[in-house]
C-alpha atoms as a PDB file:
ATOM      1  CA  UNK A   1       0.000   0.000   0.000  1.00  0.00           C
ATOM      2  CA  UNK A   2       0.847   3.699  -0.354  1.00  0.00           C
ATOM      3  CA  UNK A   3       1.502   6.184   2.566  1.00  0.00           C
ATOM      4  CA  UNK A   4      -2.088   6.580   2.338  1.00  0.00           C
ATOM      5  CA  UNK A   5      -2.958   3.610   2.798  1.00  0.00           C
ATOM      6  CA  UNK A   6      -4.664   2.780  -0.715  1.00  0.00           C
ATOM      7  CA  UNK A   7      -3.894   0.222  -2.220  1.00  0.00           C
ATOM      8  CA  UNK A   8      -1.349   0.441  -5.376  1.00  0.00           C
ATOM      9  CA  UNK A   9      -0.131  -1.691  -8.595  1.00  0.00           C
ATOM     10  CA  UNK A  10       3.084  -3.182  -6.690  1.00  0.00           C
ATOM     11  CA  UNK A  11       0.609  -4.410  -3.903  1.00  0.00           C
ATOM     12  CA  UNK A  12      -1.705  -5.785  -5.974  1.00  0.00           C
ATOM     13  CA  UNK A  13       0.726  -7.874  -8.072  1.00  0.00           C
ATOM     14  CA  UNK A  14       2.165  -8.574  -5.374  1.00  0.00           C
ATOM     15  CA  UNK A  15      -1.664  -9.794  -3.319  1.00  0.00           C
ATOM     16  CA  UNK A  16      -2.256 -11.671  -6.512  1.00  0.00           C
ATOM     17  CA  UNK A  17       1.126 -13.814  -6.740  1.00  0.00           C
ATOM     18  CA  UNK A  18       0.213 -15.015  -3.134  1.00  0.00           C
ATOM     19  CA  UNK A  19      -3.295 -15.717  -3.852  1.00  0.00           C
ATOM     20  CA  UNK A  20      -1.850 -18.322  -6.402  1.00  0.00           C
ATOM     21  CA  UNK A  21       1.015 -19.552  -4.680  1.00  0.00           C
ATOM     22  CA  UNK A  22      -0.558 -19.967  -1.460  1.00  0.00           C
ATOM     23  CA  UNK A  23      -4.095 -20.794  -1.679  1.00  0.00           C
ATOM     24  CA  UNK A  24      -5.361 -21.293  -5.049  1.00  0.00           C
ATOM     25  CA  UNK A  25      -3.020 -23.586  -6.604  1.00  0.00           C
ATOM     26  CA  UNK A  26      -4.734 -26.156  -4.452  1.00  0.00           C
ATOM     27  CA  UNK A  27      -8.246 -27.909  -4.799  1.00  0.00           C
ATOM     28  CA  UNK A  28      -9.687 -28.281  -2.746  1.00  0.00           C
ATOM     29  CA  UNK A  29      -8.793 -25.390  -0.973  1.00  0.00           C
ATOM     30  CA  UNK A  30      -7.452 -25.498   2.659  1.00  0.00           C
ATOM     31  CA  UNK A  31      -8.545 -21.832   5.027  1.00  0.00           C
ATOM     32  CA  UNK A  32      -6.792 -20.738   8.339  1.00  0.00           C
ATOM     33  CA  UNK A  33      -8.213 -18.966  10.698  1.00  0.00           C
ATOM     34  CA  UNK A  34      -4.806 -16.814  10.787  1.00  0.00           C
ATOM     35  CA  UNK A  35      -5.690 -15.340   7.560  1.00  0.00           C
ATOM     36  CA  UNK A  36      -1.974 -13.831   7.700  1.00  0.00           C
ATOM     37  CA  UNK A  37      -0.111 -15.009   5.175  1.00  0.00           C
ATOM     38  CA  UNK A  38       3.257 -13.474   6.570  1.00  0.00           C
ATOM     39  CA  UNK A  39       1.987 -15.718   9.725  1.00  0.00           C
ATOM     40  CA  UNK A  40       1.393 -19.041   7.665  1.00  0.00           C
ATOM     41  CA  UNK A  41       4.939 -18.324   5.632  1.00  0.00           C
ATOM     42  CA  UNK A  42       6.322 -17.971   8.865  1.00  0.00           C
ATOM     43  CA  UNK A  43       5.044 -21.343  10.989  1.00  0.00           C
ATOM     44  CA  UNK A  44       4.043 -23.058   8.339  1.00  0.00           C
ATOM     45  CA  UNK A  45       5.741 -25.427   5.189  1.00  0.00           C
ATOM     46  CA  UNK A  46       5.207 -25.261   1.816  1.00  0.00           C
ATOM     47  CA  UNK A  47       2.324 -28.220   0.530  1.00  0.00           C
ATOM     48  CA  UNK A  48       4.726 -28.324  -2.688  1.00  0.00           C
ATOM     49  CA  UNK A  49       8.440 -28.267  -1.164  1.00  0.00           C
ATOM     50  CA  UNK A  50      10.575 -25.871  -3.379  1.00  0.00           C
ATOM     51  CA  UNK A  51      13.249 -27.022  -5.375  1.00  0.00           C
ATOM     52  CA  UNK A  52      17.297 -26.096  -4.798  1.00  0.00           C
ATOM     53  CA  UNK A  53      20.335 -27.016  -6.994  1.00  0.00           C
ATOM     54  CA  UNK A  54      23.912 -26.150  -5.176  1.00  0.00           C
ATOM     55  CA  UNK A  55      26.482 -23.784  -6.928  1.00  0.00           C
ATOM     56  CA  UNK A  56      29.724 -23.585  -5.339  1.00  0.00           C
ATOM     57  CA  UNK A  57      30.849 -20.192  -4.145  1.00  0.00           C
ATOM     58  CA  UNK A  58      34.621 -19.810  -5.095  1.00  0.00           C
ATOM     59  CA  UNK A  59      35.054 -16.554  -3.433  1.00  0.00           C
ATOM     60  CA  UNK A  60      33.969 -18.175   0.005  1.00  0.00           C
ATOM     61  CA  UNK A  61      37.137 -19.201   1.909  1.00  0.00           C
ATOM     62  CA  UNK A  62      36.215 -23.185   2.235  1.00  0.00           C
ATOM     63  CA  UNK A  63      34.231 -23.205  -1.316  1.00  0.00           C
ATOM     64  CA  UNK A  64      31.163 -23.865   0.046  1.00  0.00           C
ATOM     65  CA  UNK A  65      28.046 -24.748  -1.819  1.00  0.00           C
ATOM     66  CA  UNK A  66      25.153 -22.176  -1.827  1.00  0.00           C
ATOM     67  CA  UNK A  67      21.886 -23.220  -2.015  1.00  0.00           C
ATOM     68  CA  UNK A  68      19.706 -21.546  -5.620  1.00  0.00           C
ATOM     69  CA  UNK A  69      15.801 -21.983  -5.421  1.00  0.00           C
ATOM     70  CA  UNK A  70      14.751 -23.614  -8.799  1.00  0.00           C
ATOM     71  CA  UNK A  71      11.340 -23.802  -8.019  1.00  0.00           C
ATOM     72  CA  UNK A  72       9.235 -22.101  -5.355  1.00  0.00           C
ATOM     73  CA  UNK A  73       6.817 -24.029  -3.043  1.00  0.00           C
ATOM     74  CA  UNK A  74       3.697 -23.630  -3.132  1.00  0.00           C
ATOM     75  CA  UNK A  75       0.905 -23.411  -0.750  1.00  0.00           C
ATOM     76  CA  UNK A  76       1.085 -23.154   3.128  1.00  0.00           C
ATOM     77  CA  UNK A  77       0.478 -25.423   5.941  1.00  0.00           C
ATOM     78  CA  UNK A  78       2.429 -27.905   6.493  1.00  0.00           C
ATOM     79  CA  UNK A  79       3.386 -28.188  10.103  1.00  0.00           C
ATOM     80  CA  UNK A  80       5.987 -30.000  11.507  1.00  0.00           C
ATOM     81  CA  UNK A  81       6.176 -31.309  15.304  1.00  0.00           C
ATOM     82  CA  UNK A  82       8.923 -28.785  16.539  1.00  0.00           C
ATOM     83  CA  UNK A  83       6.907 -25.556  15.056  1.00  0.00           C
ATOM     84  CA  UNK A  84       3.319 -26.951  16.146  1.00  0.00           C
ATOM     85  CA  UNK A  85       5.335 -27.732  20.346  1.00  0.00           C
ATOM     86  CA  UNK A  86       6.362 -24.390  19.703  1.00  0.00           C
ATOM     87  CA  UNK A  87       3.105 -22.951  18.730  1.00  0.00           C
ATOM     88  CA  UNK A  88       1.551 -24.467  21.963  1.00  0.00           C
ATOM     89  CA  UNK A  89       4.108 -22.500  24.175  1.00  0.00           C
ATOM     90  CA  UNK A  90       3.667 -19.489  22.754  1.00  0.00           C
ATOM     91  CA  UNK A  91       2.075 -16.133  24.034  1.00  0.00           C
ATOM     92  CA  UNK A  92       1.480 -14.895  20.412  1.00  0.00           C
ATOM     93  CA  UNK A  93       0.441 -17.533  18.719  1.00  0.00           C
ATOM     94  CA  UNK A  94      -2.279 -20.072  18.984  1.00  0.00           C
ATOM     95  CA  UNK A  95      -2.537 -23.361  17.250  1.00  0.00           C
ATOM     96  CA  UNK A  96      -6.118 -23.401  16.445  1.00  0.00           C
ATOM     97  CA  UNK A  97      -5.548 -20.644  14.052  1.00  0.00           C
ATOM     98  CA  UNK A  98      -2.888 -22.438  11.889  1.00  0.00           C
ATOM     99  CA  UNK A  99      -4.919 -25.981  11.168  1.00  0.00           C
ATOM    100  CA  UNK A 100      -6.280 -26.696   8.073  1.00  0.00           C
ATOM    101  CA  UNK A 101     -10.004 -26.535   7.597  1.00  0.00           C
ATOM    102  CA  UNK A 102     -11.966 -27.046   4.187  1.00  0.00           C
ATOM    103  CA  UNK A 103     -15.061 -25.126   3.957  1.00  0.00           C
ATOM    104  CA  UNK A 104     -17.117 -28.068   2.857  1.00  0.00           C
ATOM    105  CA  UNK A 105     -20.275 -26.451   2.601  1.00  0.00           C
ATOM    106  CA  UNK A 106     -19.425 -23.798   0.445  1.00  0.00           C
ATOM    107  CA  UNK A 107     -16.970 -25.209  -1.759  1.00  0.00           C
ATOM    108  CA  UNK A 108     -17.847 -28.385  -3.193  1.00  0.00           C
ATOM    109  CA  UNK A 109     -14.081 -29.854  -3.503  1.00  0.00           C
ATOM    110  CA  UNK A 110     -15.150 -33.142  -5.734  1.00  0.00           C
ATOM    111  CA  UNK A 111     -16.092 -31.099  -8.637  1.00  0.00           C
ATOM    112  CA  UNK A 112     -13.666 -28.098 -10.122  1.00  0.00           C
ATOM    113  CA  UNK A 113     -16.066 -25.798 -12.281  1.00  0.00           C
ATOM    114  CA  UNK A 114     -14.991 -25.371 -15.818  1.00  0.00           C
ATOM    115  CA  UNK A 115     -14.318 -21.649 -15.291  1.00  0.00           C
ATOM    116  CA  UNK A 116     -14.256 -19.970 -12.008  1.00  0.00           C
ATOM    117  CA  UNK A 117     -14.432 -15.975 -12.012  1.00  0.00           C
ATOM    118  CA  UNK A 118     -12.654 -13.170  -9.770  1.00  0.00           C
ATOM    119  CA  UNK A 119     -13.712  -9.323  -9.905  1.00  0.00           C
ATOM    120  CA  UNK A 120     -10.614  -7.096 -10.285  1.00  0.00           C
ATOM    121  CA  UNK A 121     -10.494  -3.355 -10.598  1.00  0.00           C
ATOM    122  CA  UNK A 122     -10.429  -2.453 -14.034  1.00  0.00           C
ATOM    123  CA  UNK A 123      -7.309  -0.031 -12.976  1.00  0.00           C
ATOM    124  CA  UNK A 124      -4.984  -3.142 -12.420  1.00  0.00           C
ATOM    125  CA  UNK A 125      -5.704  -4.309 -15.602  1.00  0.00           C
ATOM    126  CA  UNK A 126      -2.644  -6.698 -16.146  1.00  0.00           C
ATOM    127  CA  UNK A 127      -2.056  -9.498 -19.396  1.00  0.00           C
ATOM    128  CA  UNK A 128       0.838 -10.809 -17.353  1.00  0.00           C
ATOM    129  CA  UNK A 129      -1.544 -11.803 -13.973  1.00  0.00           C
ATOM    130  CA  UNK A 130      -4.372 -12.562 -16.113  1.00  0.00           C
ATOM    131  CA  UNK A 131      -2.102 -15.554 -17.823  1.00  0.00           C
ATOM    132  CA  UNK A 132      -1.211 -16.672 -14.568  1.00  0.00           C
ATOM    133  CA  UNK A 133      -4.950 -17.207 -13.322  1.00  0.00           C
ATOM    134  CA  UNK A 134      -5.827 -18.830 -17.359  1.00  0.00           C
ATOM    135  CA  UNK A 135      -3.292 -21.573 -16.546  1.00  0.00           C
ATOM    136  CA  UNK A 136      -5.526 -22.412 -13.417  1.00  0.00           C
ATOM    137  CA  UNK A 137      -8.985 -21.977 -14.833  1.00  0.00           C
ATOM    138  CA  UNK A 138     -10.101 -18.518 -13.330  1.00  0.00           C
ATOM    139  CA  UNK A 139     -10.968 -15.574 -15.554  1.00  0.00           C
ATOM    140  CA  UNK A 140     -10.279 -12.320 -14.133  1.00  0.00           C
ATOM    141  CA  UNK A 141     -13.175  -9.735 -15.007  1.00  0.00           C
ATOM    142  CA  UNK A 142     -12.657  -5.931 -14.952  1.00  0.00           C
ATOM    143  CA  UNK A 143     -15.272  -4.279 -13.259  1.00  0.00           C
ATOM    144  CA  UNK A 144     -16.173  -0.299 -12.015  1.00  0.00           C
ATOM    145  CA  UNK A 145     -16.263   0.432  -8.464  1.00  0.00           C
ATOM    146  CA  UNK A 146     -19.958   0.446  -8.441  1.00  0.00           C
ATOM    147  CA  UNK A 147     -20.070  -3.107 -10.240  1.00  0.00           C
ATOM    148  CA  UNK A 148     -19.164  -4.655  -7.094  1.00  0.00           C
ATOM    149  CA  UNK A 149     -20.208  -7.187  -4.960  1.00  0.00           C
ATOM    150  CA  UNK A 150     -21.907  -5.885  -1.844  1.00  0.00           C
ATOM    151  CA  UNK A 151     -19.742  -8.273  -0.113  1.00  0.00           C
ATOM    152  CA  UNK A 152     -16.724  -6.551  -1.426  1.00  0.00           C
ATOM    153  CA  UNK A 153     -18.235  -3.201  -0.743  1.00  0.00           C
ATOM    154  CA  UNK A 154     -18.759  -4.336   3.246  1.00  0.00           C
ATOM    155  CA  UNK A 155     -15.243  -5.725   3.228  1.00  0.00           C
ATOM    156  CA  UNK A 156     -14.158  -2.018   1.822  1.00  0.00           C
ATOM    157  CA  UNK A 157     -16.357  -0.261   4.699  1.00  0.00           C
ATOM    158  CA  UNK A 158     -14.663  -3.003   7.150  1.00  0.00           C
ATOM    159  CA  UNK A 159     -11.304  -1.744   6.053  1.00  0.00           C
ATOM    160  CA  UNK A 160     -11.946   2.516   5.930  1.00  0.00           C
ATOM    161  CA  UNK A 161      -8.488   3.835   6.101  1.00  0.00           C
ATOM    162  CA  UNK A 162     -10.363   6.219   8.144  1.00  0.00           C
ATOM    163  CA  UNK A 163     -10.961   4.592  10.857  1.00  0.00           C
ATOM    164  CA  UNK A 164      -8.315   1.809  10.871  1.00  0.00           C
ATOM    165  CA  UNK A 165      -5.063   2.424  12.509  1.00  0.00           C
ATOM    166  CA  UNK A 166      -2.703   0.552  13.337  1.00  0.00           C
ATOM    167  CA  UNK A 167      -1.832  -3.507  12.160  1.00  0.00           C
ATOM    168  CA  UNK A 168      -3.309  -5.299  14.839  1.00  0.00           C
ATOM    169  CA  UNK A 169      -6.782  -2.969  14.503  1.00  0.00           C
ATOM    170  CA  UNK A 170      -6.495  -4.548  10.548  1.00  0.00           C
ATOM    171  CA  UNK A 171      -6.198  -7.926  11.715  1.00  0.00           C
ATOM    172  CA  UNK A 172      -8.779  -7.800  13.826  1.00  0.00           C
ATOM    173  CA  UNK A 173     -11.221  -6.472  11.361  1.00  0.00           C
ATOM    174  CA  UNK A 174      -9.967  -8.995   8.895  1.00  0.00           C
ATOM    175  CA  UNK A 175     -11.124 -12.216  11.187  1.00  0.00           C
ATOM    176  CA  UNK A 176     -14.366 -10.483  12.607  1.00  0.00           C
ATOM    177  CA  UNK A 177     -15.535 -10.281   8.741  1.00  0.00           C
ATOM    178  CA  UNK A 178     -14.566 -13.646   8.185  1.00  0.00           C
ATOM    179  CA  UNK A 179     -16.184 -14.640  11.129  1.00  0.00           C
ATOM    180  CA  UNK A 180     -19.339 -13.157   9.969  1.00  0.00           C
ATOM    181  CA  UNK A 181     -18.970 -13.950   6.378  1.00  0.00           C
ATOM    182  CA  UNK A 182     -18.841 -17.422   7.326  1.00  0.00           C
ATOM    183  CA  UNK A 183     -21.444 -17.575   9.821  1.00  0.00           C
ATOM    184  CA  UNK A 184     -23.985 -16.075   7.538  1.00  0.00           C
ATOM    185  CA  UNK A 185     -23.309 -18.591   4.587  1.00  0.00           C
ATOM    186  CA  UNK A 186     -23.999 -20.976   7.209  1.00  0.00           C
ATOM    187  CA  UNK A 187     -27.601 -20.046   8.876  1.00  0.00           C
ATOM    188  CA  UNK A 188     -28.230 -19.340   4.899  1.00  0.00           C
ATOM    189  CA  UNK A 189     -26.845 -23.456   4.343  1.00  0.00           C
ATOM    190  CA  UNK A 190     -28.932 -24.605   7.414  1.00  0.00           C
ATOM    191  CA  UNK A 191     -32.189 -22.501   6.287  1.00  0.00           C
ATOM    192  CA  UNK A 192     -31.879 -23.845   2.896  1.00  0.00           C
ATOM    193  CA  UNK A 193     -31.364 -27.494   3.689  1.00  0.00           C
ATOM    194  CA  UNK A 194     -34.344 -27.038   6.401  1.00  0.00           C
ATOM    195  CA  UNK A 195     -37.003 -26.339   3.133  1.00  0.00           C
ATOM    196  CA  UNK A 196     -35.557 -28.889   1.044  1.00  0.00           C
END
């Protein structure tokens, strides 16, 4: 983001990358309650390990061998023993929020839809991301600000950089909307299998 606090081209790319890396390359999806992706780099392993080969440094005194990535990894989650002990003794973290849940009632993972969609901005506009999301099956649409979802306009409103200031203030707003989100899709999945 800007000084400002609006969002920008660099942070876009840059939200868009992770969105395929770290969530969408997968089907079915996993969720976190940690949302935080800096969080889930941090505690968690890649689903897809990345790849190394070793070039060896001459200038280094015993030639050692420094590790190149080849190939990122991909997607988040994994958690080994030591991180998930170390989880448990932590003040700042908790583990509930870092294991994997699938939001079975909203996204059916048995069946992959021959073309999913995402609303973008038409002011990001950009062939390179759009070729990314092709190779997966999503088609980015270009839409006006007033095209929106009203979901997306209540997740705007939730995030005012008027009235948010500081990081954890964001986060919190972040999970209460999920929180919400969620909980209304499922009173409207209960009401609806209630009638049927």
């Amino acid at each position: 983001m800007d000084p400002i606090g609006k969002i920008n081209s660099k942070f876009y790319i840059t939200f868009m990358m992770e969105l395929l890396s770290d969530y969408l390359f997968y089907f079915p999806r996993a969720s976190f309650n940690d949302g935080n992706i800096a969080s889930l780099r941090k505690l968690t392993l890649a689903r897809k390990p990345a790849k190394y080969e070793f070039d060896k440094d001459e200038s280094l005194s015993n030639s050692e061998y420094i590790p190149k990535i080849t190939e990122p990894g991909l997607g988040t989650g994994v958690m080994p023993n030591v991180i998930t002990n170390s989880i448990t003794e932590s003040n700042e973290y908790k583990l509930k929020d870092f294991q994997v849940f699938k939001s079975k009632i909203f996204v059916n993972g048995n069946i992959k839809p021959k073309k999913q969609v995402i609303f973008v901005p038409k002011q990001y506009k950009n062939r390179m991301i759009e070729i990314w999301f092709e190779k997966l099956n999503y088609k980015l649409v270009y839409t006006n600000k007033n095209e929106l979802s009203q979901i997306v306009k209540d997740f705007t409103r939730t995030l005012s950089i008027k009235t948010v200031k500081t990081n954890p203030s964001v986060t919190q707003r972040i999970k209460l909307f999920n929180y919400h989100s969620v909980r209304s899709l499922t009173d409207l999945q209960e009401n609806t299998n209630h009638f049927l």
